[in-house]
N, C-alpha and C. Protein backbone atom coordinates (compact mmCIF):
# COMPACT_ATOMS: atom_id res chain seq x y z
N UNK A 1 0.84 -1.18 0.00
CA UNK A 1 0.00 0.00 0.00
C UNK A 1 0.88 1.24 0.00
N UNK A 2 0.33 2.29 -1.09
CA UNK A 2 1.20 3.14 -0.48
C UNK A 2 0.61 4.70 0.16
N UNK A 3 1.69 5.05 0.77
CA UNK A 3 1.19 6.18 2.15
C UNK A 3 1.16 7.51 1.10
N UNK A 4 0.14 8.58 1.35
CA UNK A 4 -0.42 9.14 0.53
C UNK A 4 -0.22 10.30 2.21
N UNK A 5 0.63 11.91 2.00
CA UNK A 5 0.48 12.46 3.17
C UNK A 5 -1.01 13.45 2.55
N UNK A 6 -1.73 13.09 3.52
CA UNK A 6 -3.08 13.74 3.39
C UNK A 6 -3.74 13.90 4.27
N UNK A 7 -4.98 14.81 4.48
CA UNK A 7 -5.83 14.77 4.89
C UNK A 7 -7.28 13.95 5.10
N UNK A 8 -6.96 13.47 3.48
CA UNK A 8 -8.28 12.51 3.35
C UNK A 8 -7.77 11.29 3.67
N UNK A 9 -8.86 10.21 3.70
CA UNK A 9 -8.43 8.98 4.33
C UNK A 9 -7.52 8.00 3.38
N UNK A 10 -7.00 7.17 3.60
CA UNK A 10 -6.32 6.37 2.05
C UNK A 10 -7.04 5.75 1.39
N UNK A 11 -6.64 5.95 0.01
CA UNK A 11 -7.88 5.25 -1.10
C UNK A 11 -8.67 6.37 -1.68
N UNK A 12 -8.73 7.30 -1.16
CA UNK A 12 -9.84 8.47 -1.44
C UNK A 12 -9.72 8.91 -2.71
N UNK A 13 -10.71 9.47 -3.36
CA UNK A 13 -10.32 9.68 -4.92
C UNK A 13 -9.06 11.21 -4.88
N UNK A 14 -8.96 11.59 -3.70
CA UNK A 14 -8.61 12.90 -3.24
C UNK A 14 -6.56 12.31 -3.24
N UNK A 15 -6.23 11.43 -3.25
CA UNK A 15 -5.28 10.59 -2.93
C UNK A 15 -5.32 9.44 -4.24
N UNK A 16 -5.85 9.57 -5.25
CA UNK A 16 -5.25 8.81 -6.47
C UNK A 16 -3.98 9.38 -7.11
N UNK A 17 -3.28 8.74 -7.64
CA UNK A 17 -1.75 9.82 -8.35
C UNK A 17 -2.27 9.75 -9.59
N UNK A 18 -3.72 9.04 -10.09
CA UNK A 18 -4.19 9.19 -11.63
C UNK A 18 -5.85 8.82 -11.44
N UNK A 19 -6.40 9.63 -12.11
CA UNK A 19 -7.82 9.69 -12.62
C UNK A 19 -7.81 8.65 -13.96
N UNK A 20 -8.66 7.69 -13.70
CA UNK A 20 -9.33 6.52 -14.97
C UNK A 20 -10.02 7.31 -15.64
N UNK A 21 -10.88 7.48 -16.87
CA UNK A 21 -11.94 7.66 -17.18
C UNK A 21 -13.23 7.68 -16.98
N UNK A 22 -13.66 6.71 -16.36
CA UNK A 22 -14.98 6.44 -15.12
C UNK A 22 -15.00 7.39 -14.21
N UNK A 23 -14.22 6.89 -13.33
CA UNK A 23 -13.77 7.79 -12.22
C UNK A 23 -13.92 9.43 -12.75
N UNK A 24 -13.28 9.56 -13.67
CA UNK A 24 -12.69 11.49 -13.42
C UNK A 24 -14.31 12.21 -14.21
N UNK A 25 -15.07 11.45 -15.40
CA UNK A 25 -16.36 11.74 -15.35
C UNK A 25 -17.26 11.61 -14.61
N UNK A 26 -17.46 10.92 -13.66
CA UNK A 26 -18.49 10.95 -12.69
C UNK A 26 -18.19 11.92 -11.85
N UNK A 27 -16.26 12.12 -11.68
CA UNK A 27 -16.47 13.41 -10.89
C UNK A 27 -16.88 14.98 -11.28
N UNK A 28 -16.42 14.81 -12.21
CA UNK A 28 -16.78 16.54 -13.71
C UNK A 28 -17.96 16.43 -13.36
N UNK A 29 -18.60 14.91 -13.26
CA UNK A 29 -20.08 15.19 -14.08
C UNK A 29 -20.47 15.39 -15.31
N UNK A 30 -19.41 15.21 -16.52
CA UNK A 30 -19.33 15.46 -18.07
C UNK A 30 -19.42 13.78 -18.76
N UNK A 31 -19.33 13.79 -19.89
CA UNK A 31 -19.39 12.82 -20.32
C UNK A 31 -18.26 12.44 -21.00
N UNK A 32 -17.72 11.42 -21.64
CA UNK A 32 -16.42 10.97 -22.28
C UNK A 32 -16.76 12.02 -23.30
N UNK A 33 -17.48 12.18 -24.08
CA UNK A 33 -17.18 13.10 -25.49
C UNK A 33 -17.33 14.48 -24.50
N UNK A 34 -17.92 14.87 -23.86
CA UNK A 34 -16.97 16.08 -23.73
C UNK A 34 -15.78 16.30 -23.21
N UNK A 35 -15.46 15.55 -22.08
CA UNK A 35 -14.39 15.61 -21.86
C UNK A 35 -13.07 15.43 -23.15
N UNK A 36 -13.63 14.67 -24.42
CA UNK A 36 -11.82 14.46 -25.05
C UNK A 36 -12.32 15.93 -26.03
N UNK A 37 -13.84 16.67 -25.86
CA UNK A 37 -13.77 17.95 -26.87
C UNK A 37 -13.10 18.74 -26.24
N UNK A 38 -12.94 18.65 -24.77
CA UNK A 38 -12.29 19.93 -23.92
C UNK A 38 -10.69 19.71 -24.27
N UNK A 39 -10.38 18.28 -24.00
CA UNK A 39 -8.92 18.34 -24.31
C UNK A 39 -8.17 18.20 -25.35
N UNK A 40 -9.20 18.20 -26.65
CA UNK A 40 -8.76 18.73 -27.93
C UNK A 40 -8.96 20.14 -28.21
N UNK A 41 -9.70 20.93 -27.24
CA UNK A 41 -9.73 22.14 -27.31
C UNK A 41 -8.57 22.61 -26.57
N UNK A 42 -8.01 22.00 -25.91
CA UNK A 42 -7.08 22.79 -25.03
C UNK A 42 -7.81 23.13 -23.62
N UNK A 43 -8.66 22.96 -23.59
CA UNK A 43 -9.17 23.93 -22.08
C UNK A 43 -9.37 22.42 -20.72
N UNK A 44 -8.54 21.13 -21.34
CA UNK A 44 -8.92 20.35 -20.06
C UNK A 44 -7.06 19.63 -20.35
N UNK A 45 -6.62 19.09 -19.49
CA UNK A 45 -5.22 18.84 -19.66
C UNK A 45 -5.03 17.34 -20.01
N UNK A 46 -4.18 16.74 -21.22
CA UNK A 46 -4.36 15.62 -21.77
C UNK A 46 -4.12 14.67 -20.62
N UNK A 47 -4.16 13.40 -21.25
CA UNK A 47 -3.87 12.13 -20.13
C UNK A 47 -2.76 11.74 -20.63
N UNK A 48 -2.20 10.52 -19.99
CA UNK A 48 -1.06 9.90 -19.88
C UNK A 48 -0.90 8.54 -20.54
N UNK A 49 -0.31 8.13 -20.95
CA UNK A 49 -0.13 6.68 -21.18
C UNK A 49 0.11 5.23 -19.55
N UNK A 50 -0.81 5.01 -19.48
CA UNK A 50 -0.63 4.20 -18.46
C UNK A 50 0.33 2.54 -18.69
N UNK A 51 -0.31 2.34 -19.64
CA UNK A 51 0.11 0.86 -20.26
C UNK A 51 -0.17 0.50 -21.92
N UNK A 52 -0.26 -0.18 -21.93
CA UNK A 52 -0.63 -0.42 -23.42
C UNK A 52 -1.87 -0.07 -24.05
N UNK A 53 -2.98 -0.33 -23.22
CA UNK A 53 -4.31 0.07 -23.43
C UNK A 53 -4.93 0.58 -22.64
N UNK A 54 -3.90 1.82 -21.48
CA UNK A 54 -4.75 2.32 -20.58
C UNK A 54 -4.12 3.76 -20.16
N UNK A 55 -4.96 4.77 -20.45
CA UNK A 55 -4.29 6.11 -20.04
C UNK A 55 -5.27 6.57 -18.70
N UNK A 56 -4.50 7.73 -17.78
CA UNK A 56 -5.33 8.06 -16.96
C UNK A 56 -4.87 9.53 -17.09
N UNK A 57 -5.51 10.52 -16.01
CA UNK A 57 -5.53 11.53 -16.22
C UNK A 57 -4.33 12.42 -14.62
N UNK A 58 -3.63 12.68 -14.37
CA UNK A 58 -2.34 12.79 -13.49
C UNK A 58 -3.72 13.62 -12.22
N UNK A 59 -3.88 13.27 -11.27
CA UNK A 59 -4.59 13.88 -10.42
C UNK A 59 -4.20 15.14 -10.01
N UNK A 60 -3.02 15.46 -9.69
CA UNK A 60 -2.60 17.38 -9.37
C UNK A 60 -3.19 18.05 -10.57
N UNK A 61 -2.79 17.48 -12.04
CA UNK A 61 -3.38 18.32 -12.97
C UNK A 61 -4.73 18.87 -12.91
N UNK A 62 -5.49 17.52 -12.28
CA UNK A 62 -7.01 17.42 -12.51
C UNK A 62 -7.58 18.54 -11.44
N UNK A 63 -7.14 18.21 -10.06
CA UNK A 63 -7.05 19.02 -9.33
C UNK A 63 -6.79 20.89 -9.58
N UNK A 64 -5.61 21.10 -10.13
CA UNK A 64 -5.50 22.60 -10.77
C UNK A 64 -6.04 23.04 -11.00
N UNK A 65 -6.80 22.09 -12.45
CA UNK A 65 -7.80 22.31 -13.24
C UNK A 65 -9.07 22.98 -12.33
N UNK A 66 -9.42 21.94 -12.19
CA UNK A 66 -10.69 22.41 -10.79
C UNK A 66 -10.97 23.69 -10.29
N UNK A 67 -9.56 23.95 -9.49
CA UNK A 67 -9.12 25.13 -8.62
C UNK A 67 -9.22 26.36 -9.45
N UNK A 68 -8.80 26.18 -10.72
CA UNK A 68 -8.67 27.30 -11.49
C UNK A 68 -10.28 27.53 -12.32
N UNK A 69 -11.05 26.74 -12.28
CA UNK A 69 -12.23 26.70 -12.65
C UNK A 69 -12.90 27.70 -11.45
N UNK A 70 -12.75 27.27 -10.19
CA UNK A 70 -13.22 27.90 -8.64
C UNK A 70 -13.09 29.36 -9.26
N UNK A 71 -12.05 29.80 -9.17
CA UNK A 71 -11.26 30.53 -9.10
C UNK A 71 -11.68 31.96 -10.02
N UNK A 72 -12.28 31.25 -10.89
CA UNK A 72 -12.69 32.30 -12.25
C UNK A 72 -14.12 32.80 -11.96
C-alpha cells in the first residue's frame, strides 16, 4: 500500500496519483465526449499513457484544473 500524506483517508479519490476515465467523469459530471472535446480544445489537460491500453488523467493536474475553474 502506499502512504499518501493527506488529509483525506487512504484510497480516497482525493489521494489517487491518476484519474481513470470512469472515475474522473463521474467526478466533472461530463461525459467521455466532452471531456476528449475539452482536451482537444485545449481547455482540459491531456492524459497519460498508463500501459498499453490504458491512459489516466495525473490527479494534481485534474485538481488545478478544478481550482482554477473555482477561481474564475
Amino acid at each position: 500500500m502506499m502512504y499518501h500524506a493527506s488529509s483525506q483517508p487512504a484510497g480516497s479519490h482525493a489521494d489517487a496519483a491518476f484519474y481513470r476515465m470512469g472515475r474522473l467523469t463521474a467526478k466533472l459530471g461530463v461525459g467521455r465526449s466532452t471531456l476528449y472535446e475539452w482536451i482537444k480544445a485545449g481547455r482540459f489537460p491531456s492524459p497519460v499513457k498508463l500501459g498499453p491500453k490504458a491512459v489516466g488523467f495525473r490527479a494534481e493536474d485534474v485538481h488545478a484544473w478544478i481550482a482554477a475553474r473555482e477561481a474564475a
